[in-house]
C-alpha atoms as a PDB file:
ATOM      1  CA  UNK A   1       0.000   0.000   0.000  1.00  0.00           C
ATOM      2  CA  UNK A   2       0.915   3.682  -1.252  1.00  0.00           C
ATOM      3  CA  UNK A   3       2.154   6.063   2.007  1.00  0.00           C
ATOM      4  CA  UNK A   4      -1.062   8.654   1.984  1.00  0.00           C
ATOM      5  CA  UNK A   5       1.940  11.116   3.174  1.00  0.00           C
ATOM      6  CA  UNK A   6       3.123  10.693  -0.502  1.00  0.00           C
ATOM      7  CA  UNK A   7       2.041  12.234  -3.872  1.00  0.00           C
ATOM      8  CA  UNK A   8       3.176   9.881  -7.165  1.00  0.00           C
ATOM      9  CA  UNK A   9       3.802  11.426 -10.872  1.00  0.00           C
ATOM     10  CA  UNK A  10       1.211   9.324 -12.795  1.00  0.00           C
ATOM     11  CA  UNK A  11       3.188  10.413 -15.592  1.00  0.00           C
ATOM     12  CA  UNK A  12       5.728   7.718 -15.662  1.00  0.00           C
ATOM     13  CA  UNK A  13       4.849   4.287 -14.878  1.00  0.00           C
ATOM     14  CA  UNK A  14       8.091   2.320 -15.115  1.00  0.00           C
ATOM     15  CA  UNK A  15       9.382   4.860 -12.950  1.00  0.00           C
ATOM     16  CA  UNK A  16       6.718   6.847 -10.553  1.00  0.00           C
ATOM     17  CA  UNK A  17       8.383   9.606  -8.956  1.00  0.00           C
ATOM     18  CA  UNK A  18       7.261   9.664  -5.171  1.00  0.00           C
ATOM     19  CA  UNK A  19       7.212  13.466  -3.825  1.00  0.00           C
ATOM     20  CA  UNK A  20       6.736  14.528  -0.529  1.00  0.00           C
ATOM     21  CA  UNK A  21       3.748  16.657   0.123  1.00  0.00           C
ATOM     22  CA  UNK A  22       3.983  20.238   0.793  1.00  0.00           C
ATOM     23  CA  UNK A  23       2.984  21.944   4.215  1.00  0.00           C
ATOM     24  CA  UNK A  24      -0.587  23.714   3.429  1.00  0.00           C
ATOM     25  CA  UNK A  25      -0.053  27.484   4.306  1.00  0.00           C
ATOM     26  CA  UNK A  26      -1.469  28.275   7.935  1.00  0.00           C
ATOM     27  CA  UNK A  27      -3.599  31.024   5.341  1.00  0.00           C
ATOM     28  CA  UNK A  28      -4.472  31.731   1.896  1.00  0.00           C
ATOM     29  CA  UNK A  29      -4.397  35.421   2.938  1.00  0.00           C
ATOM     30  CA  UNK A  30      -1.522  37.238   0.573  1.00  0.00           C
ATOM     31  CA  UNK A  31      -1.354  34.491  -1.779  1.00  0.00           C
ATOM     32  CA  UNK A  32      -2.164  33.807  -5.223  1.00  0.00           C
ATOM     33  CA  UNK A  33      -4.353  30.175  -5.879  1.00  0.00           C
ATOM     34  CA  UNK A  34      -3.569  29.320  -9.414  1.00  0.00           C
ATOM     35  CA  UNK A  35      -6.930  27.329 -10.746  1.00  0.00           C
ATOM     36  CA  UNK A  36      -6.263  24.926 -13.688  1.00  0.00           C
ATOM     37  CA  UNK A  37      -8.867  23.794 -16.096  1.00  0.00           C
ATOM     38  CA  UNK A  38      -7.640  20.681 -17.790  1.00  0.00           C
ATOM     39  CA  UNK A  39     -10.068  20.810 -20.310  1.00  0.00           C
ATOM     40  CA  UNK A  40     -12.476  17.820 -19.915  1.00  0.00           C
ATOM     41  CA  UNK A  41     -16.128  18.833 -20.297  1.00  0.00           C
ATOM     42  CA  UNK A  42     -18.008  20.355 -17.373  1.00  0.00           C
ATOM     43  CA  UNK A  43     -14.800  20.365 -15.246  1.00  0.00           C
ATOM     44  CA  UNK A  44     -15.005  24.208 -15.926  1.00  0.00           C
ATOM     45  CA  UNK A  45     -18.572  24.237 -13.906  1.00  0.00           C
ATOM     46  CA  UNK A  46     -16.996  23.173 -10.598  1.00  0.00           C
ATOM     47  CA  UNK A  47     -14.005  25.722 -11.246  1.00  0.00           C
ATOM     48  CA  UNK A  48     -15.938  28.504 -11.780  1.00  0.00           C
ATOM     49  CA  UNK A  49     -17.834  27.759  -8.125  1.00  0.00           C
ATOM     50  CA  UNK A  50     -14.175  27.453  -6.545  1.00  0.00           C
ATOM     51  CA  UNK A  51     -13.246  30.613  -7.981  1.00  0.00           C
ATOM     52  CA  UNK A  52     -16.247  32.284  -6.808  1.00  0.00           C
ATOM     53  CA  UNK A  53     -15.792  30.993  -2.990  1.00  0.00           C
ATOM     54  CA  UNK A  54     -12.269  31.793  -3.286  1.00  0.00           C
ATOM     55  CA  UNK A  55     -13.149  35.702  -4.799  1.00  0.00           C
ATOM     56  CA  UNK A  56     -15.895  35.521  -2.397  1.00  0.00           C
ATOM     57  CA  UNK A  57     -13.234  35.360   0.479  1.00  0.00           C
ATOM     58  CA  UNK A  58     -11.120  37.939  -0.885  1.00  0.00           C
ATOM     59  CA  UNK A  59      -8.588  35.498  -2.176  1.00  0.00           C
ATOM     60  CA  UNK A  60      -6.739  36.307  -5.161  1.00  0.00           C
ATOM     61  CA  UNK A  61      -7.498  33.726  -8.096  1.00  0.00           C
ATOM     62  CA  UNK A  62      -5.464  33.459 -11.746  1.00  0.00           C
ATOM     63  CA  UNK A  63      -7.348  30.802 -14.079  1.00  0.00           C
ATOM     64  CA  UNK A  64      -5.334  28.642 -16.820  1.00  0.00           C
ATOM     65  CA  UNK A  65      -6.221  26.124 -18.795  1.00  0.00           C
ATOM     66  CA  UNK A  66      -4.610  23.082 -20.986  1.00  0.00           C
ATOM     67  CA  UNK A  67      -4.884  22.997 -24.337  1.00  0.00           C
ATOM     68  CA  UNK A  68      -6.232  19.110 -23.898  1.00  0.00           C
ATOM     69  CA  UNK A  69      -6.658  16.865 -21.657  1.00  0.00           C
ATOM     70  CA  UNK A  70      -5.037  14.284 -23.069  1.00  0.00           C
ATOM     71  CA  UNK A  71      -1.565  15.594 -22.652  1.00  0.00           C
ATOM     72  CA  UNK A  72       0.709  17.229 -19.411  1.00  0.00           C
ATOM     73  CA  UNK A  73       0.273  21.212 -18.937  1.00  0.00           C
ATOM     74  CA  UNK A  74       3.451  22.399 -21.515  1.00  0.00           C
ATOM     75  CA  UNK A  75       5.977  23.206 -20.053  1.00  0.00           C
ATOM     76  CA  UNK A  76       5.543  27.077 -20.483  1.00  0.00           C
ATOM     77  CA  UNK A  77       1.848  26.773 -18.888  1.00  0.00           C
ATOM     78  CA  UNK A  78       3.152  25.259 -15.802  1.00  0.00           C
ATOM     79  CA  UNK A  79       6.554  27.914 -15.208  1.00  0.00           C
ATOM     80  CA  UNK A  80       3.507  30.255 -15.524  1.00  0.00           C
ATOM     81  CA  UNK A  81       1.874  29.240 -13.339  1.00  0.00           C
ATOM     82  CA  UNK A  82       4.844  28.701 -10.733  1.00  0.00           C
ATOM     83  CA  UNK A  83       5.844  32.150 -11.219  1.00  0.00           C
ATOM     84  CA  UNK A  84       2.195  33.652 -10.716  1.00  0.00           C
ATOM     85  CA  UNK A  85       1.043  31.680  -7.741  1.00  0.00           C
ATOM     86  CA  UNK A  86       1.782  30.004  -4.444  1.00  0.00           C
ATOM     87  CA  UNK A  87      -1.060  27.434  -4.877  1.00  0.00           C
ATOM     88  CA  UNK A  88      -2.433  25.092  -7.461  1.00  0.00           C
ATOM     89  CA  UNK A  89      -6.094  23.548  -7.877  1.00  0.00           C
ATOM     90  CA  UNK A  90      -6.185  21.452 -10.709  1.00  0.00           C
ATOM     91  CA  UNK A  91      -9.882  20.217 -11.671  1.00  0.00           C
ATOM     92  CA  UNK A  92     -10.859  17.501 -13.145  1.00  0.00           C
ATOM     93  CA  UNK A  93     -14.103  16.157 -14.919  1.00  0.00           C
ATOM     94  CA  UNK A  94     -16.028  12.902 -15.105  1.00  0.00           C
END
């Protein structure tokens, strides 16, 4: 059985890179949530409520999205998103 403590890369099965988790921030006050729409259908409907909780709260909030689903965020995409904000949430469909 998996550690929960532990986050895998899905991306590479032969060899799954185990990362530690990060510390959650005590606060979101001050910081920038990134929101990332990975393009599936309808995944945008839940993202737009998180970004209107978020707003709601007075929490800064910078959407992205994929260009498909199907592949990884480019590389670009995610050292955008790095450089704009101190947390990710990534939504998914289905």
């Amino acid at each position: 059985m998996t550690d929960p403590s532990l986050l895998l890369d899905p991306t590479a099965e032969r060899a799954p890179a185990a990362r530690a988790r990060l510390a959650r921030p005590a606060s979101l006050d001050g910081l920038t949530v990134g929101i990332l729409d990975i393009s599936k259908a309808r995944g945008n409907v839940f993202l737009d409520r998180v970004d209107e909780l978020l707003s709601a709260r007075g929490i800064a909030v910078k959407r992205y999205r994929k260009p498909t689903f199907t592949r990884p965020a480019p590389t670009a995409l995610a050292q955008q998103i790095a450089a704009e904000c101190q947390l990710v949430i990534e939504g998914l469909a289905d």
